[in-house]
C-alpha atoms as a PDB file:
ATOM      1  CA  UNK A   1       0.000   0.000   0.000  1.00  0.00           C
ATOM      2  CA  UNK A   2       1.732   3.195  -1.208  1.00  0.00           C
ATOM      3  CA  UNK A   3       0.679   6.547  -2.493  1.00  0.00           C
ATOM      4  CA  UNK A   4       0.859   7.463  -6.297  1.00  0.00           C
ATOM      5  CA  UNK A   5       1.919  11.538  -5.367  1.00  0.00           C
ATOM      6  CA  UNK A   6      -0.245  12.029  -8.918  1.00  0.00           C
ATOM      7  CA  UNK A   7      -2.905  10.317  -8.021  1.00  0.00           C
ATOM      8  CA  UNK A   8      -3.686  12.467  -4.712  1.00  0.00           C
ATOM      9  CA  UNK A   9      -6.472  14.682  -6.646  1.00  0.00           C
ATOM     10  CA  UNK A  10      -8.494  17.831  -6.257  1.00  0.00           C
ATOM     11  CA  UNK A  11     -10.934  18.825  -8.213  1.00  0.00           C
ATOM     12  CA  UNK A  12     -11.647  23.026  -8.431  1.00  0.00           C
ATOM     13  CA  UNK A  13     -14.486  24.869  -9.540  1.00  0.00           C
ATOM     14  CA  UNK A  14     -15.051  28.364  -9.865  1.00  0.00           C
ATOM     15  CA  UNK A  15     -12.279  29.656  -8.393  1.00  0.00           C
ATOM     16  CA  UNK A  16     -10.009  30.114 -11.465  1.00  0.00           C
ATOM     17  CA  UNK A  17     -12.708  30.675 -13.801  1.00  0.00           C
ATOM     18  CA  UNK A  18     -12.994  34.657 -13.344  1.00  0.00           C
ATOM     19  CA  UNK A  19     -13.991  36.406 -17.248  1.00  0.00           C
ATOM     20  CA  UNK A  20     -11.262  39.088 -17.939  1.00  0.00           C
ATOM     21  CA  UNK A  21     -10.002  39.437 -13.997  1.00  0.00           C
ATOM     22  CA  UNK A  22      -8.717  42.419 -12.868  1.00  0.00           C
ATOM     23  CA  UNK A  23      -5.067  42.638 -11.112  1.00  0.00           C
ATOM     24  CA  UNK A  24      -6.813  42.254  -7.963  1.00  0.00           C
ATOM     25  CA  UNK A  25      -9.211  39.365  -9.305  1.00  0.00           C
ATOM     26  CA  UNK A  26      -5.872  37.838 -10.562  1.00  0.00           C
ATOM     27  CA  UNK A  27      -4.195  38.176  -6.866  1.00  0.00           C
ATOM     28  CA  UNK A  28      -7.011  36.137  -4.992  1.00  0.00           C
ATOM     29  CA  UNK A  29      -6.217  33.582  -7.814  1.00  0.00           C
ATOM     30  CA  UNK A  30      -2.672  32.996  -7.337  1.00  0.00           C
ATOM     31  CA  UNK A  31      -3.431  32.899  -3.572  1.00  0.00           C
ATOM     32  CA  UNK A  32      -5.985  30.332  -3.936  1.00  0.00           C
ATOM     33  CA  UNK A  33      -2.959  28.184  -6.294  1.00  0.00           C
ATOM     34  CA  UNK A  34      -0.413  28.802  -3.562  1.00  0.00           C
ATOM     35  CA  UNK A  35      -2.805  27.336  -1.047  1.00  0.00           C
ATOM     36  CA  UNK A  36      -3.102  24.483  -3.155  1.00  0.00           C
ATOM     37  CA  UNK A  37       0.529  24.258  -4.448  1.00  0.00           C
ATOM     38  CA  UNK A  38       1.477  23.765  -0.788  1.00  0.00           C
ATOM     39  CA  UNK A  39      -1.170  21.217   0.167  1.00  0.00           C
ATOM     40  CA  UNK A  40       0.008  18.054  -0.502  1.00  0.00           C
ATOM     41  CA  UNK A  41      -2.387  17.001  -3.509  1.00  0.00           C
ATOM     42  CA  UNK A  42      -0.127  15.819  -6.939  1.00  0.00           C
ATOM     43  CA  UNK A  43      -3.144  16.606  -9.250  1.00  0.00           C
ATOM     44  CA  UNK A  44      -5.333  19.735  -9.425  1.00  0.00           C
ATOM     45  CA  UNK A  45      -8.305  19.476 -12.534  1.00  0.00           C
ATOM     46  CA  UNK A  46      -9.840  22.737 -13.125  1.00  0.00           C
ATOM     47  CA  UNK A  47     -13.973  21.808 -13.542  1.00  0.00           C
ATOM     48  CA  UNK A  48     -16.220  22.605 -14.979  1.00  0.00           C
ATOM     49  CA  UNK A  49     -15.915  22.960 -18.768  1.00  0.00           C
ATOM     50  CA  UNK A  50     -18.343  22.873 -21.166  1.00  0.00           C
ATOM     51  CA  UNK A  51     -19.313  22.956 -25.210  1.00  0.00           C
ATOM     52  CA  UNK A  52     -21.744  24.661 -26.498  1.00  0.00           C
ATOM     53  CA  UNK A  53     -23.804  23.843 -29.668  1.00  0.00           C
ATOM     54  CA  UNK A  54     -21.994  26.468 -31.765  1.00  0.00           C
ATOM     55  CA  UNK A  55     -18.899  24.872 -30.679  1.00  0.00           C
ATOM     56  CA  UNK A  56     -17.721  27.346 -28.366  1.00  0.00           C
ATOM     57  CA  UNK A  57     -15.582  26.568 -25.455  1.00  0.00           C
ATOM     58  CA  UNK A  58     -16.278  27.783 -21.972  1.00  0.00           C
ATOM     59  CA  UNK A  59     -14.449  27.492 -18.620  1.00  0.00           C
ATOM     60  CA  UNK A  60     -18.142  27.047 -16.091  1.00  0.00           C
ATOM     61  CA  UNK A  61     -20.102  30.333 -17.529  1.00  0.00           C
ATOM     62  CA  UNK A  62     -16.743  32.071 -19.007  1.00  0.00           C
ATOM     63  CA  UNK A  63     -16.171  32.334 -22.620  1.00  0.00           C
ATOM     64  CA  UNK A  64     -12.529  30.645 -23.376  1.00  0.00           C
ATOM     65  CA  UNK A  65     -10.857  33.554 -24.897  1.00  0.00           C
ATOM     66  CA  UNK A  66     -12.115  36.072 -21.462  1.00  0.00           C
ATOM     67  CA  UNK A  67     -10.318  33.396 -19.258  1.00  0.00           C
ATOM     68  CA  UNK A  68      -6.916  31.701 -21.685  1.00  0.00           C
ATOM     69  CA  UNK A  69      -4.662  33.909 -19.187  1.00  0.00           C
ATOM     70  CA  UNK A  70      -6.187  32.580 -16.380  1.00  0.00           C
ATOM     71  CA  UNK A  71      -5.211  29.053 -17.710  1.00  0.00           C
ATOM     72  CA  UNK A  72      -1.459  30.074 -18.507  1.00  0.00           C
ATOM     73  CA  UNK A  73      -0.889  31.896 -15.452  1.00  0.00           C
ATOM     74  CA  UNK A  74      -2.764  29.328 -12.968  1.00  0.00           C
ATOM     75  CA  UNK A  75      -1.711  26.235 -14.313  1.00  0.00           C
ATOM     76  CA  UNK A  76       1.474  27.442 -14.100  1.00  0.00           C
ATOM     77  CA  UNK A  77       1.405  28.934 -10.411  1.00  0.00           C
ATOM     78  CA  UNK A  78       0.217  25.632  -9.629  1.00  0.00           C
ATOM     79  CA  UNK A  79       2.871  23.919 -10.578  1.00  0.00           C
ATOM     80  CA  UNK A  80       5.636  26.276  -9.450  1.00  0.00           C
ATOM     81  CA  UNK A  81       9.014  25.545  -7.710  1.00  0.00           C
ATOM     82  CA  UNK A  82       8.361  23.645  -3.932  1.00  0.00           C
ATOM     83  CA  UNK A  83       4.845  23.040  -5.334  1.00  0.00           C
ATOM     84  CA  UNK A  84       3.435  19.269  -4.686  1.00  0.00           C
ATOM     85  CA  UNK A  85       1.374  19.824  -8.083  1.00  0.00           C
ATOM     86  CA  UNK A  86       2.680  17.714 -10.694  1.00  0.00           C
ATOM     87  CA  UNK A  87      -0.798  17.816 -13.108  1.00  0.00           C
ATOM     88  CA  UNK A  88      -3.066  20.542 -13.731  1.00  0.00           C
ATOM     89  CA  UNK A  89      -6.133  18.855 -15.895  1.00  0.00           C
ATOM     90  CA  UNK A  90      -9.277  20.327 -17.600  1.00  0.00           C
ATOM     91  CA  UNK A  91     -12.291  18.492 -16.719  1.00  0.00           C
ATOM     92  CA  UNK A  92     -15.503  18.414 -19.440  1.00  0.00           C
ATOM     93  CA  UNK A  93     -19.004  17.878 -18.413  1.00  0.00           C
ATOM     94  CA  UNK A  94     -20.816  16.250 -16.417  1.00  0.00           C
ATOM     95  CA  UNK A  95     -23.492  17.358 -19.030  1.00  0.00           C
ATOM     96  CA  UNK A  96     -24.200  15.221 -22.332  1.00  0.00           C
ATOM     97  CA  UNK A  97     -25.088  18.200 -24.213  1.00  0.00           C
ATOM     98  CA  UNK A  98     -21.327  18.989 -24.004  1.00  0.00           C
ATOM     99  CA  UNK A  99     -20.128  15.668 -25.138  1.00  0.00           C
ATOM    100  CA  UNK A 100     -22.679  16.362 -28.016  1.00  0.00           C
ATOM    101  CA  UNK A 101     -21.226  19.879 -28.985  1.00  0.00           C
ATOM    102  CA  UNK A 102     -17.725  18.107 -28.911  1.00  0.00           C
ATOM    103  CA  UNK A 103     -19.110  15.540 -30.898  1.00  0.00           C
ATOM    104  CA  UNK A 104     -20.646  18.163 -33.535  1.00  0.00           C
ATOM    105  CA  UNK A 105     -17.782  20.491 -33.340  1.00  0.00           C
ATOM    106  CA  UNK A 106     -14.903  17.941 -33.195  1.00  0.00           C
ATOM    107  CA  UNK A 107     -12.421  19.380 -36.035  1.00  0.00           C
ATOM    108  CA  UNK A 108     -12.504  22.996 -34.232  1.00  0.00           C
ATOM    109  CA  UNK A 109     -12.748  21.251 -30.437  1.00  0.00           C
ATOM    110  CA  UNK A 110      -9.739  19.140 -30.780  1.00  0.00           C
ATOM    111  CA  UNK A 111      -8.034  22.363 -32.518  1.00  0.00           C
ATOM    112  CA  UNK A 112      -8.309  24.542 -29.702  1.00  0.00           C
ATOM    113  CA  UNK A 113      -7.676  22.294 -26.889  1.00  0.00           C
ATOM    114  CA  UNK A 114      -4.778  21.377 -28.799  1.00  0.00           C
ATOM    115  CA  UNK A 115      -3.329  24.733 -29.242  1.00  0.00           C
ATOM    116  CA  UNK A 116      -4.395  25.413 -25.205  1.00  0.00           C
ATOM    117  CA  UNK A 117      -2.403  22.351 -24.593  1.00  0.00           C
ATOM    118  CA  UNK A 118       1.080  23.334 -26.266  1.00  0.00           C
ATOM    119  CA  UNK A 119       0.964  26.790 -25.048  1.00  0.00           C
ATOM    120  CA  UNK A 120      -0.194  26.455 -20.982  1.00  0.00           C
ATOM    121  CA  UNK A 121       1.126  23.935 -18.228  1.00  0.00           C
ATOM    122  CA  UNK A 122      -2.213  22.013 -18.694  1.00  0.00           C
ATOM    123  CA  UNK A 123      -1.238  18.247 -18.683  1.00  0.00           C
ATOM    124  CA  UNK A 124      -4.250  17.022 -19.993  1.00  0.00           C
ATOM    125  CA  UNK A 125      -8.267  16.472 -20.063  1.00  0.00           C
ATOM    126  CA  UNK A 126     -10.602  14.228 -17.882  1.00  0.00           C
ATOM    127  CA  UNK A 127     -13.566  13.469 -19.167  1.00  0.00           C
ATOM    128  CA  UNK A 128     -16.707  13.775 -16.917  1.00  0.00           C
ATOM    129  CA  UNK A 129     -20.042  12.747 -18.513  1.00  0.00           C
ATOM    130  CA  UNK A 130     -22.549  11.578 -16.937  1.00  0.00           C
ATOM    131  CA  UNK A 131     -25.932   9.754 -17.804  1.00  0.00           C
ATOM    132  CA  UNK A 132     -28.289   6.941 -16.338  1.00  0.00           C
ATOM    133  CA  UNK A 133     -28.738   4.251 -18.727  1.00  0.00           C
ATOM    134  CA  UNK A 134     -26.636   2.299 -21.276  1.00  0.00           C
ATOM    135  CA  UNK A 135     -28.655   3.461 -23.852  1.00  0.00           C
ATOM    136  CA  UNK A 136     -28.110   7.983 -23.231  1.00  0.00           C
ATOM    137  CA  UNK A 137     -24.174   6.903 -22.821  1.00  0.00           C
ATOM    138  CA  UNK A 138     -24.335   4.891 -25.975  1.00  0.00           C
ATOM    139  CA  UNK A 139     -24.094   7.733 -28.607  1.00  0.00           C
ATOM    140  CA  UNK A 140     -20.861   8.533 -27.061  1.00  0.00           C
ATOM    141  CA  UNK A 141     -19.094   5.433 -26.889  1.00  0.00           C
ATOM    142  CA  UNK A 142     -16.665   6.518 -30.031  1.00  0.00           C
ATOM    143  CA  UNK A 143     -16.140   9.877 -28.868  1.00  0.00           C
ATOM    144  CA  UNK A 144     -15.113   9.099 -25.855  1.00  0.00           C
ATOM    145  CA  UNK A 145     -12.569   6.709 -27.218  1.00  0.00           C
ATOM    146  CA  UNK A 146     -11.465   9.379 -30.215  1.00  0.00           C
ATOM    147  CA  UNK A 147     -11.125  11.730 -27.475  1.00  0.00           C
ATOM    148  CA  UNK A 148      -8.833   9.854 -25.312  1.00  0.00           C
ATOM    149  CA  UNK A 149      -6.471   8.688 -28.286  1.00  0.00           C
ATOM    150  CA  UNK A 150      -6.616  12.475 -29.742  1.00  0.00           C
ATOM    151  CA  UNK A 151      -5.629  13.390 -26.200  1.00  0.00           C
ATOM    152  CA  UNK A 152      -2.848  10.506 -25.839  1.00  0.00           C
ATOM    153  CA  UNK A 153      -0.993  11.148 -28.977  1.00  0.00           C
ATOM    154  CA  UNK A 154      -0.401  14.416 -28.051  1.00  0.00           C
ATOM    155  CA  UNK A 155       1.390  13.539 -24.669  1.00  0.00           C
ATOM    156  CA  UNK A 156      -1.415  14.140 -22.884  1.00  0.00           C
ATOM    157  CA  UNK A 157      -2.492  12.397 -19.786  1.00  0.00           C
ATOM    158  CA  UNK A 158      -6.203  11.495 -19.676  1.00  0.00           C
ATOM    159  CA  UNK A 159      -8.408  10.292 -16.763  1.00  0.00           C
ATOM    160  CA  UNK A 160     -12.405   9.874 -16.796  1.00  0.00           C
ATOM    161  CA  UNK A 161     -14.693  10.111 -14.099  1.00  0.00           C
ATOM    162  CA  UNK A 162     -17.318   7.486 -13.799  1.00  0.00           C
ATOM    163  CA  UNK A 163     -20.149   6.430 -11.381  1.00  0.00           C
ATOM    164  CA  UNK A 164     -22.721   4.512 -13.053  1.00  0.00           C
ATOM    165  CA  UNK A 165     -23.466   1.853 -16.248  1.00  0.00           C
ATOM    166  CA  UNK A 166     -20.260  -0.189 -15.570  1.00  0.00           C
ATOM    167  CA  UNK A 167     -21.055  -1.607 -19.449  1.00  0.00           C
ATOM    168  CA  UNK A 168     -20.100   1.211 -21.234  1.00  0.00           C
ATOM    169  CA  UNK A 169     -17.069   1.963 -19.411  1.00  0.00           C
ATOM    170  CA  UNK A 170     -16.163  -1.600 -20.034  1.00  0.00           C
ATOM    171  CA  UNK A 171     -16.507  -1.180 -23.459  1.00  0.00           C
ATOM    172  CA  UNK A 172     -14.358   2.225 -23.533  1.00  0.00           C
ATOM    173  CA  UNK A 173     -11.662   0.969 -21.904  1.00  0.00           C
ATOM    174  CA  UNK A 174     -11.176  -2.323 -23.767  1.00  0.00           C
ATOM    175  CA  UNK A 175     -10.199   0.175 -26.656  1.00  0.00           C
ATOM    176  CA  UNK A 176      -8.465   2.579 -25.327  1.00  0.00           C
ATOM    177  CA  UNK A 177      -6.081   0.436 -22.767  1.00  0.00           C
ATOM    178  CA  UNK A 178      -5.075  -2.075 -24.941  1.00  0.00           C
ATOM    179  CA  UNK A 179      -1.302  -3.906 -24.799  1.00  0.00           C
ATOM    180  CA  UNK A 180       0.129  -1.942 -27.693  1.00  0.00           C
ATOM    181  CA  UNK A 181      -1.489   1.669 -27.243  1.00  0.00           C
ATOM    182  CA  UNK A 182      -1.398   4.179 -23.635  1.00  0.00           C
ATOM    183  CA  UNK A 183      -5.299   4.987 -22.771  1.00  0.00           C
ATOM    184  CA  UNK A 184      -6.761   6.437 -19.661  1.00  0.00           C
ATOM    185  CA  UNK A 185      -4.032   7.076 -16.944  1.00  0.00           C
ATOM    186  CA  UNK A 186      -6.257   6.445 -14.275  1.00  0.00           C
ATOM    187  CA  UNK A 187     -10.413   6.743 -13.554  1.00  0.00           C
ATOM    188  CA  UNK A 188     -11.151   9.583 -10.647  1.00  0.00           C
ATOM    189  CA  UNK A 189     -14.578   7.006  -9.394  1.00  0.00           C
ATOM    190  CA  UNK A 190     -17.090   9.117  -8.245  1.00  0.00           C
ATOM    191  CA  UNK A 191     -18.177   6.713  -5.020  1.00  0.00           C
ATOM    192  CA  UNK A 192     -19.599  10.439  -3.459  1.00  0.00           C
ATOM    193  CA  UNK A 193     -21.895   9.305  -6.501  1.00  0.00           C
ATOM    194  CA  UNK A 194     -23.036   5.889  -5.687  1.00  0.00           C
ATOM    195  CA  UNK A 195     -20.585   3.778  -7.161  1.00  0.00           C
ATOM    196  CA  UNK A 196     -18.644   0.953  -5.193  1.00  0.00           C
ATOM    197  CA  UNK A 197     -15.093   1.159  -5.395  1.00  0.00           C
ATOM    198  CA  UNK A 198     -14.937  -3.011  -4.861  1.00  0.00           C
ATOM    199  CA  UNK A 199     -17.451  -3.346  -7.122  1.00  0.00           C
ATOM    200  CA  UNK A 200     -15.647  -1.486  -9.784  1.00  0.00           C
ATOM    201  CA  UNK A 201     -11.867  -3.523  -9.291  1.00  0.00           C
ATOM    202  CA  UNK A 202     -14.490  -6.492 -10.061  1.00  0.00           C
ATOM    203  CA  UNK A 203     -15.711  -4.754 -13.015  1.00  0.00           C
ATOM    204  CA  UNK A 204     -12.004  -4.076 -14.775  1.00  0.00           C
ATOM    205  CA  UNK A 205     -10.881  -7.222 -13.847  1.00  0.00           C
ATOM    206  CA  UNK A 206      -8.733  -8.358 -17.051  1.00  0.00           C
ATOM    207  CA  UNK A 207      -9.564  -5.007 -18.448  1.00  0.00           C
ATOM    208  CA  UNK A 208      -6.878  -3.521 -16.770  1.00  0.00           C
ATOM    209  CA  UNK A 209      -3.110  -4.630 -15.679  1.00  0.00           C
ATOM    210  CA  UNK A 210      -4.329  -3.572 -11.569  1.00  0.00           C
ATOM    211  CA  UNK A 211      -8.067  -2.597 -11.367  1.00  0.00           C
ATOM    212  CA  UNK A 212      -7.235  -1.528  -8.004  1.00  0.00           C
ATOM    213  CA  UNK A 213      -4.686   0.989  -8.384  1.00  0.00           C
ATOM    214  CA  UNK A 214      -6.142   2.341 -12.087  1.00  0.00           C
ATOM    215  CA  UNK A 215      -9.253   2.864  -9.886  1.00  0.00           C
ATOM    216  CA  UNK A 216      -8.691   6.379  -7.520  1.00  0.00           C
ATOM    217  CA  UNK A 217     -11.982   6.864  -5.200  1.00  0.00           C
ATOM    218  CA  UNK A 218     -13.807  10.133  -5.205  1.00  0.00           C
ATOM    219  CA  UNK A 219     -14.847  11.657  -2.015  1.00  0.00           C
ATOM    220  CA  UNK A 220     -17.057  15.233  -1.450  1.00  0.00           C
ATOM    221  CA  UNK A 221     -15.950  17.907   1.299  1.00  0.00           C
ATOM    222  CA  UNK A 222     -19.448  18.812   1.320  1.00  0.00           C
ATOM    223  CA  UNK A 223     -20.105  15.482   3.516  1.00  0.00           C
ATOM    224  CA  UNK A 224     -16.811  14.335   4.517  1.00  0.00           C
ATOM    225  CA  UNK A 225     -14.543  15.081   6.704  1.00  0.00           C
ATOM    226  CA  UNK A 226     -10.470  13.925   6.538  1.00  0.00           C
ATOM    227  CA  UNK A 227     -10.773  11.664   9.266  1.00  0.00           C
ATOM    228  CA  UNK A 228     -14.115   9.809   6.662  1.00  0.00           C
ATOM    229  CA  UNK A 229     -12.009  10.436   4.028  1.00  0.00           C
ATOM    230  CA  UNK A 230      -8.850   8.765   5.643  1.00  0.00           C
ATOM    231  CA  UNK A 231     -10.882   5.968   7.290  1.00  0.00           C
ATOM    232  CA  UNK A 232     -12.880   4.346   3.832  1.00  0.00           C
ATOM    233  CA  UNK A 233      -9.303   4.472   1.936  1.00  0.00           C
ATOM    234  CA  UNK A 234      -7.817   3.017   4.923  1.00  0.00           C
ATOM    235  CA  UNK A 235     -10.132  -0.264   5.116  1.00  0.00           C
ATOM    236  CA  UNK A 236     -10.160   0.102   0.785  1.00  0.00           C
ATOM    237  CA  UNK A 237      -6.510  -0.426   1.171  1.00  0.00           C
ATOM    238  CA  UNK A 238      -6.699  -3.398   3.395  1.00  0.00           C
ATOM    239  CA  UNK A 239      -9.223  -5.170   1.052  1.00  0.00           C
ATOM    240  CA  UNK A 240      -7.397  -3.781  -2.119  1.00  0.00           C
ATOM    241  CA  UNK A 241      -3.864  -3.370  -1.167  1.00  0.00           C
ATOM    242  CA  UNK A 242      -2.688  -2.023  -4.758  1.00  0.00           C
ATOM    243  CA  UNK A 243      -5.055   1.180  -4.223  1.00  0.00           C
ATOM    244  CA  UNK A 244      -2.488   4.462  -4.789  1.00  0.00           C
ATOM    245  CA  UNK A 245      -4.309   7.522  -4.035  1.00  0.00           C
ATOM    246  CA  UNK A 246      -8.112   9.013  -3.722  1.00  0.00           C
ATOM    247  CA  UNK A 247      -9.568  12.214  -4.606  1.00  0.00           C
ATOM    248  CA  UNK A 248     -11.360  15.424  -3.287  1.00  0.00           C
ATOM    249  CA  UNK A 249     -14.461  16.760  -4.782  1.00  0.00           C
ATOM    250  CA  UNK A 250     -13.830  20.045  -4.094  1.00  0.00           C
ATOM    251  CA  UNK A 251     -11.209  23.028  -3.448  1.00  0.00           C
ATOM    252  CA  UNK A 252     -13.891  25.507  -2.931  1.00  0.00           C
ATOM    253  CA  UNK A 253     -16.345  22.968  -0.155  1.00  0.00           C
ATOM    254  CA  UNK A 254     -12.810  22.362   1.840  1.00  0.00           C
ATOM    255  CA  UNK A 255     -12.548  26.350   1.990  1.00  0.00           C
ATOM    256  CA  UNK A 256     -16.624  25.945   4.015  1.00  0.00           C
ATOM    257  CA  UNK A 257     -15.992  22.922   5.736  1.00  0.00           C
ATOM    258  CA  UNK A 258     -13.879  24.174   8.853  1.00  0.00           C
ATOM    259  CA  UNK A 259     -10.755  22.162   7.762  1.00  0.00           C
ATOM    260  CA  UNK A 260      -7.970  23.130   5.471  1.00  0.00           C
ATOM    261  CA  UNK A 261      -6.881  21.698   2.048  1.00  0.00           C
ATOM    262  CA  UNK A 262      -3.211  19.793   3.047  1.00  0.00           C
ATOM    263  CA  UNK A 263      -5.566  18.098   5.888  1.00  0.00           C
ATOM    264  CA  UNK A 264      -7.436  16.487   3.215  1.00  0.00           C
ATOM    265  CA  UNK A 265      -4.760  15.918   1.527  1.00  0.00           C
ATOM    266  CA  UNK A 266      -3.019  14.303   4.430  1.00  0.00           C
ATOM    267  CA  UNK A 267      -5.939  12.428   5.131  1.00  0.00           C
ATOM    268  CA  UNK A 268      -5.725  10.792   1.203  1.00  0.00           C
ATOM    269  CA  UNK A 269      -2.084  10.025   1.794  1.00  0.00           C
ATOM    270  CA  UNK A 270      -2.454   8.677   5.268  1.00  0.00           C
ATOM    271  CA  UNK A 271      -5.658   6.148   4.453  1.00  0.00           C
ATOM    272  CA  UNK A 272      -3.893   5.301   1.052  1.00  0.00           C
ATOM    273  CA  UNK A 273      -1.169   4.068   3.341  1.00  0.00           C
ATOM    274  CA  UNK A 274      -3.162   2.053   5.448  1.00  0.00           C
ATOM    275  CA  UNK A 275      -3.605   4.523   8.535  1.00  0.00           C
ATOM    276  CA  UNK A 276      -7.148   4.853   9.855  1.00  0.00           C
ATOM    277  CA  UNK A 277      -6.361   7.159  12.590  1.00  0.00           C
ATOM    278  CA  UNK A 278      -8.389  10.536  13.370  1.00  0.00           C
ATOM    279  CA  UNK A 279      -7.957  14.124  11.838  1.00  0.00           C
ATOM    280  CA  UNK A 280      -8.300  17.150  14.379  1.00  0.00           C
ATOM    281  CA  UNK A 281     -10.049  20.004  13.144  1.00  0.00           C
END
C-alpha cells in the first residue's frame, strides 16, 4: 500500500474561472494556487468545462478567450518551484449536451484544446459525462474513445470520471487500454456518486493490468470530513492493497468545511497508506 503523489487529486471549480479578472481578481487567484501548491495534492483538474452547440468553449459560464490567461498563469502557479502539483487537468461535463457539442464540433474542439495544450502547463483532459442508462451513454461510446487517443498522442495524460453503467465503461476501456497503445491514466470514481469502489476492481478485472490501483476513489468535502475520508481508503486499502491515491471533490467545499486543504490531503495520503487514525479540526 503506497501513495501514487499524482494520483492524490483535487478537483476546483469556480475559483479560477474569473472572465477578464482584474489585477486584484488575478491576486485572490494565485493565492488560492499557492494554497493548493502547498497542500500536498499531486493533481489539481480545473472543472467545470463545457461545449456549447456552436462549438464554443467555456471554462463554467466564461467564454474561453475572457479566461486563456487565467489558464497560462494558474496552471502554471500551480505547478511552481516547492509546489506538490505535478498535473493541472481540464475536466468536461458532467453534461451530455457537451459531449454532443464536442461531438458536432470535433475538427474545431480538438483544434483549440490542442493549441491550449502546447501553449499552458495544462497536462491534460478528464472526461466527466454523466448519464443513467446504457442506452443515453451509448451515442458517445466513439467519442469518448477518439477523445482519449486524440488526447494521448499528443502527450497528454487522460483520466475519466465514472459512477454509473459499468457496461459502457467496459466497453471504452477495452479500446483505449489495450497492450500496444497508452489509454486512460487512471479513472477519478465518483463513489460520493453511488458507485462501489470493490465493485468497480471487479468490473475491470482483465480489463486492466491492476483494477485496483487504475481505480482512484472520489470523495465530497461537502459530507466528509479527513478523518471519513482517511478511514474508507484506509479499510479500501486493506481489502485492495494495490489502491495508490483518492480524490477530493472540491477546493472551494474544503474552503466551508472548517478544515484546510493539506488536511485532506493528508488524510488521502495517510488512508492510502493504510492509517485509519483521526484528523483534528
Amino acid at each position: 500500500m503506497s501513495l501514487d503523489p499524482v494520483k492524490n487529486a483535487l478537483y476546483c471549480q469556480g475559483t479560477f474561472d474569473v472572465e477578464n479578472p482584474t489585477q486584484q481578481q488575478m491576486q485572490v487567484m494565485l493565492e488560492n494556487a499557492a494554497d493548493i501548491a502547498a497542500s500536498g495534492f499531486g493533481t489539481v483538474l480545473l472543472g467545470q468545462w463545457h461545449v456549447h452547440p456552436d462549438g464554443t468553449i467555456y471554462y463554467n459560464d466564461s467564454p474561453l478567450d475572457t479566461v486563456t490567461e487565467n489558464v497560462s498563469v494558474i496552471s502554471a502557479a500551480l505547478k511552481a518551484t516547492g509546489s506538490s502539483v505535478q498535473k493541472v487537468l481540464i475536466s468536461f461535463g458532467p453534461f451530455l449536451t457537451d459531449f454532443s457539442a464536442i461531438q458536432s464540433n470535433y475538427a474545431s474542439f480538438t483544434a483549440t484544446m490542442g493549441e491550449l495544450y502546447q501553449t499552458t502547463a495544462v497536462d491534460g483532459f478528464d472526461w466527466d459525462i454523466e448519464a443513467y442508462s446504457l442506452q443515453e451513454y451509448a451515442p458517445y461510446e466513439s467519442l469518448i474513445v477518439n477523445l482519449t487517443q486524440w488526447a494521448t498522442g499528443l502527450g497528454c495524460l487522460v483520466t475519466a470520471a465514472p459512477f454509473n453503467v459499468q457496461q459502457f465503461w467496459q466497453q471504452v476501456i477495452a479500446q483505449t487500454n489495450t497492450p500496444t497503445q497508452t489509454g486512460f491514466a487512471w479513472w477519478n470514481l465518483q463513489t460520493y456518486g453511488g458507485a462501489s469502489y470493490a465493485q468497480w476492481v471487479s468490473y475491470l478485472a482483465g480489463l486492466v493490468a491492476d483494477p485496483a490501483s487504475f481505480l482512484v476513489p472520489g470523495f465530497t468535502a461537502e459530507y466528509a470530513s479527513p478523518t471519513a475520508v482517511q478511514q474508507q481508503l484506509a479499510s479500501d486499502a486493506q481489502s485492495n492493497p494495490t489502491l495508490s491515491g483518492g480524490f477530493i471533490w472540491q477546493y472551494e467545499w474544503i474552503l466551508k468545511s472548517g478544515y484546510t486543504v493539506s488536511q485532506f490531503a493528508s488524510a488521502v495520503a495517510n488512508g492510502v497508506g493504510g492509517v485509519p487514525t483521526a484528523v483534528a479540526r
